[in-house]
Every structure is written in structure tokens, then in C-alpha cells.
Protein backbone atom coordinates (compact mmCIF):
# COMPACT_ATOMS: atom_id res chain seq x y z
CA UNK A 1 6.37 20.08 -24.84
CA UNK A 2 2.94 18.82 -24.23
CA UNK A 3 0.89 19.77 -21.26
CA UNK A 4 -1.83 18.15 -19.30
CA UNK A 5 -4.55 19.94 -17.65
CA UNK A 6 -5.32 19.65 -14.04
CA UNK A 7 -8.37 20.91 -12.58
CA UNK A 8 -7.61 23.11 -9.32
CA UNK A 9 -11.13 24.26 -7.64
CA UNK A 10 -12.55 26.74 -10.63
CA UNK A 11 -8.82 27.46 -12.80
CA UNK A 12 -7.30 25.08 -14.71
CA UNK A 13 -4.06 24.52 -14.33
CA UNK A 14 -1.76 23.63 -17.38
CA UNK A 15 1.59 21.25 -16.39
CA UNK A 16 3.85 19.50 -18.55
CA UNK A 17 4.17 16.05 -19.57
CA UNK A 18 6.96 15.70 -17.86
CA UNK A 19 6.19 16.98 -14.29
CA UNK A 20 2.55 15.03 -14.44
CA UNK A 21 4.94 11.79 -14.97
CA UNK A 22 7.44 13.44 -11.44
CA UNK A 23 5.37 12.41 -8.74
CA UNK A 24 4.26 8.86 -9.70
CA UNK A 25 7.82 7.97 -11.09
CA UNK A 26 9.17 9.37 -7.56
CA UNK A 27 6.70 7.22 -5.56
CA UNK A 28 7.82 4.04 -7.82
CA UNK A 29 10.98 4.71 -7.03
CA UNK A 30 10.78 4.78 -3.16
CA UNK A 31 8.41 1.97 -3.52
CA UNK A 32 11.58 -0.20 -5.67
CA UNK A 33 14.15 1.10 -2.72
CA UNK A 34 11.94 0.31 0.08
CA UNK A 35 10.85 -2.75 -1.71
CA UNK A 36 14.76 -4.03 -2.08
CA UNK A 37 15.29 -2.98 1.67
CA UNK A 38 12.85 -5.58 2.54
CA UNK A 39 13.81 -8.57 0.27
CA UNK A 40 17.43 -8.23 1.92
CA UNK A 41 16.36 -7.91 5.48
CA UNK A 42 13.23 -10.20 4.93
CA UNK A 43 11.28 -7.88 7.16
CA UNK A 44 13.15 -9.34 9.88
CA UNK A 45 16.16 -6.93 10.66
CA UNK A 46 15.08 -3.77 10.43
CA UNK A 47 15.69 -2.60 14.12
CA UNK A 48 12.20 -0.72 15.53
CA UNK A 49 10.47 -0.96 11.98
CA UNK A 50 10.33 -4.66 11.91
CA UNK A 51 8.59 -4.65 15.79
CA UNK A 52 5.14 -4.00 15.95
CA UNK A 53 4.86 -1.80 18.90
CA UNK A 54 0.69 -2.59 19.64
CA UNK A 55 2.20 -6.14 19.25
CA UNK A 56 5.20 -6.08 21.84
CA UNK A 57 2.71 -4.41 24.66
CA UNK A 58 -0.38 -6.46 24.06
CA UNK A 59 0.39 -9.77 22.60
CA UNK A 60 -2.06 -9.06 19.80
CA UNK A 61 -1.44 -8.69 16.13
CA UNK A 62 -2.28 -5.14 14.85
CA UNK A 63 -4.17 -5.26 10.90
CA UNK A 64 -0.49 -4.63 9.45
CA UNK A 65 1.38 -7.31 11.48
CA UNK A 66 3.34 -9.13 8.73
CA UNK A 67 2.90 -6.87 6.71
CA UNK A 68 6.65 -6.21 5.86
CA UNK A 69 7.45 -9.57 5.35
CA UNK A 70 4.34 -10.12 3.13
CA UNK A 71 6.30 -7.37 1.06
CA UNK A 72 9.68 -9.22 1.60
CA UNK A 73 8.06 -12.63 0.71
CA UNK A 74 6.31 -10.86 -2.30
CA UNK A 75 9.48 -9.39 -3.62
CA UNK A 76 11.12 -12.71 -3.26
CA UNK A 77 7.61 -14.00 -5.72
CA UNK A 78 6.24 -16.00 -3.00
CA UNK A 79 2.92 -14.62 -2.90
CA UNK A 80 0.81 -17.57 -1.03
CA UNK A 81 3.72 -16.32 2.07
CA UNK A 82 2.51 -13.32 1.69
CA UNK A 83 -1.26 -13.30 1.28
CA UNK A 84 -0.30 -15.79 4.41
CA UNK A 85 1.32 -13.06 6.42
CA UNK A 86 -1.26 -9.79 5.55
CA UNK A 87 -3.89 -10.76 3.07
CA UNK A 88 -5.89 -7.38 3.38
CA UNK A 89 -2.78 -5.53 3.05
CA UNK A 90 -1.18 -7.48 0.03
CA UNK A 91 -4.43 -7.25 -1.78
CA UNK A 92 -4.48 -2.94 -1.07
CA UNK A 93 -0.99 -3.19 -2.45
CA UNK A 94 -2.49 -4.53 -6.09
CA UNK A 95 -5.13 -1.82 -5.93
CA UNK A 96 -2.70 0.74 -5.23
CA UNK A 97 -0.55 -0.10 -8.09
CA UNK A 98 -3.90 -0.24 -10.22
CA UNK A 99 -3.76 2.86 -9.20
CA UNK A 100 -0.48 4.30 -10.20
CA UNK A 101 -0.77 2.34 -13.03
CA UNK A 102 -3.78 4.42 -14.36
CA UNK A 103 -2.36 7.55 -13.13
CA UNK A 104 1.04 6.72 -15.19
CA UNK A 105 -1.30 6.08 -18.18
CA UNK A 106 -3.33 9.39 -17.96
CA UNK A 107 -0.09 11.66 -17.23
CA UNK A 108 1.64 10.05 -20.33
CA UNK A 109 -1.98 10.81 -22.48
CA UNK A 110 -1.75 14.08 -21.66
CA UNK A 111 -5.32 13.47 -19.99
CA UNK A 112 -6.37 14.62 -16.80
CA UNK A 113 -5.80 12.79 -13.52
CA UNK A 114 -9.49 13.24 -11.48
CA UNK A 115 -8.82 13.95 -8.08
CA UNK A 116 -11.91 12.53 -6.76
CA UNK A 117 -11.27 11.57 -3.01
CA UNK A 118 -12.66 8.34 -0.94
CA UNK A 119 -15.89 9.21 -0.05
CA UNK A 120 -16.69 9.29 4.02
CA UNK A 121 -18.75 5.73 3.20
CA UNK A 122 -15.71 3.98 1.96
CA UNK A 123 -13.73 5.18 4.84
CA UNK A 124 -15.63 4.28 7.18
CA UNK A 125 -15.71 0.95 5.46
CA UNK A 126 -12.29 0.08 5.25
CA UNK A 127 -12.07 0.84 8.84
CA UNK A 128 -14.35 -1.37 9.94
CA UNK A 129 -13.09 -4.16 7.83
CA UNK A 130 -9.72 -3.51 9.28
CA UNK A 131 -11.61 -3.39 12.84
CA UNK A 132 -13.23 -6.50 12.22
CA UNK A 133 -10.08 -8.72 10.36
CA UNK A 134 -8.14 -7.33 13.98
CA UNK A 135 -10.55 -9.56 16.05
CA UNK A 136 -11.36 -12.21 13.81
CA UNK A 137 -7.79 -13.00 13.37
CA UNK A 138 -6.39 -12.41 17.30
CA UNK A 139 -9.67 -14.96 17.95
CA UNK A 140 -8.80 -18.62 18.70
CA UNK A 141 -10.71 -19.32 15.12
CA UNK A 142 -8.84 -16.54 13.18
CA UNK A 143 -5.12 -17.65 14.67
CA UNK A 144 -4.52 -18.92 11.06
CA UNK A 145 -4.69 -15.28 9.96
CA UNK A 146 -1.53 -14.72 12.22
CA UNK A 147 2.03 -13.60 10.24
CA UNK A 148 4.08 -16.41 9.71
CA UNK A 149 6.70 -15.13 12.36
């Protein structure tokens, strides 16, 4: 049995191999179900999931409108569709799975996974990008930022 370290505030704490591998495994496979939920339904017919509320009482898209059927459409390999239908979104999904991917890679090292956080700065930063993209694309010269359907 080999055992990773994690570092919890001053004590280390020792894990196995196996359990460092749980939780990113688990999250890739919720991703894969979720994932093959949405290339069946298309993003479409999903009942309240697939309606933006903020959508259906203003008229304006939210900064995740589209962005189940960008999944659906990516799932399906048609990834123009879906940089089409949430580019922001789509490209978050490739950094997350950098991500996981790296995390997957340390547990199976045995290395430790740092826990650094986002700093304040960054949040603050992807908000405001998120703020921004919202206007921009519910402006008459951002309407080709607009989901597909």
C-alpha cells in the first residue's frame, strides 16, 4: 500500500494511494453520467435544468446560457457549436480538466496535491470578466455571443 501525504494546517496527514485516486475518479464519473445525460437530451429536454430562469424573466442571456448544450454539442465533438453557444464556459471546462488531470497525476505519484486556493485577485477577476461578457454579449454588438437556441 503506498500512501501520499497531505498537508492539513501544521500535521501531515498520511492517505493511501487508493483513496487520493476516490475523489477525482468520483468527480469523472459524475462528469461521464452528466456528460451522457446531455448528449441524449442535447441540452434541450431536461425539464427546469434546460430553462434559464434569469433568462425566462428578463429576456437576457445569463454568462452560462448555452452552456448545456455547449456540453451536449461538445460531447457530440462539435466544438466550434459549442465555443458558439458558451465560449468562457467551454474554455473553464479545459482548465478544469487540466486540473483533474494534474491532480490524477500527483495522487497516482504518491506526491502531494497543494491545496493552494484562488487568491481574492483572481476572483474578483473572473467575476468581472463574467460581468463584462453578460453585457457585451446581451448588447446589439455582442448578439453573436448569444447560444445557438
Amino acid at each position: 500500500m503506498v500512501l501520499t501525504a497531505e498537508k492539513a494546517g501544521p500535521v501531515t496527514v498520511r492517505t493511501s494511494r487508493a483513496r487520493a485516486l476516490s475523489v477525482p475518479l468520483g468527480a469523472a464519473g459524475v462528469v461521464v453520467a452528466a456528460t451522457v445525460v446531455l448528449n441524449r437530451s442535447g441540452g434541450h429536454d431536461l425539464g427546469p435544468l434546460a430553462t434559464c430562469w434569469f433568462h425566462a424573466e428578463t429576456g437576457l442571456h445569463c454568462p452560462f446560457c448555452g452552456s448545456l448544450r455547449g456540453v451536449a454539442a461538445l460531447s457530440r465533438g462539435d466544438v466550434l457549436t459549442a465555443l458558439h453557444d458558451n465560449a468562457p464556459v467551454m474554455l473553464l471546462l479545459g482548465v478544469a480538466t487540466l486540473i483533474w488531470g494534474r491532480r490524477i497525476l500527483f495522487a497516482i505519484a504518491g506526491k502531494d496535491v497543494d491545496r493552494t486556493g484562488i487568491t481574492g485577485h483572481a476572483n474578483v477577476a473572473l467575476v468581472a470578466f463574467f460581468l463584462v461578457f453578460t453585457i457585451y454579449r446581451n448588447t446589439p454588438n455582442g448578439a453573436w455571443l448569444a447560444p445557438l437556441s
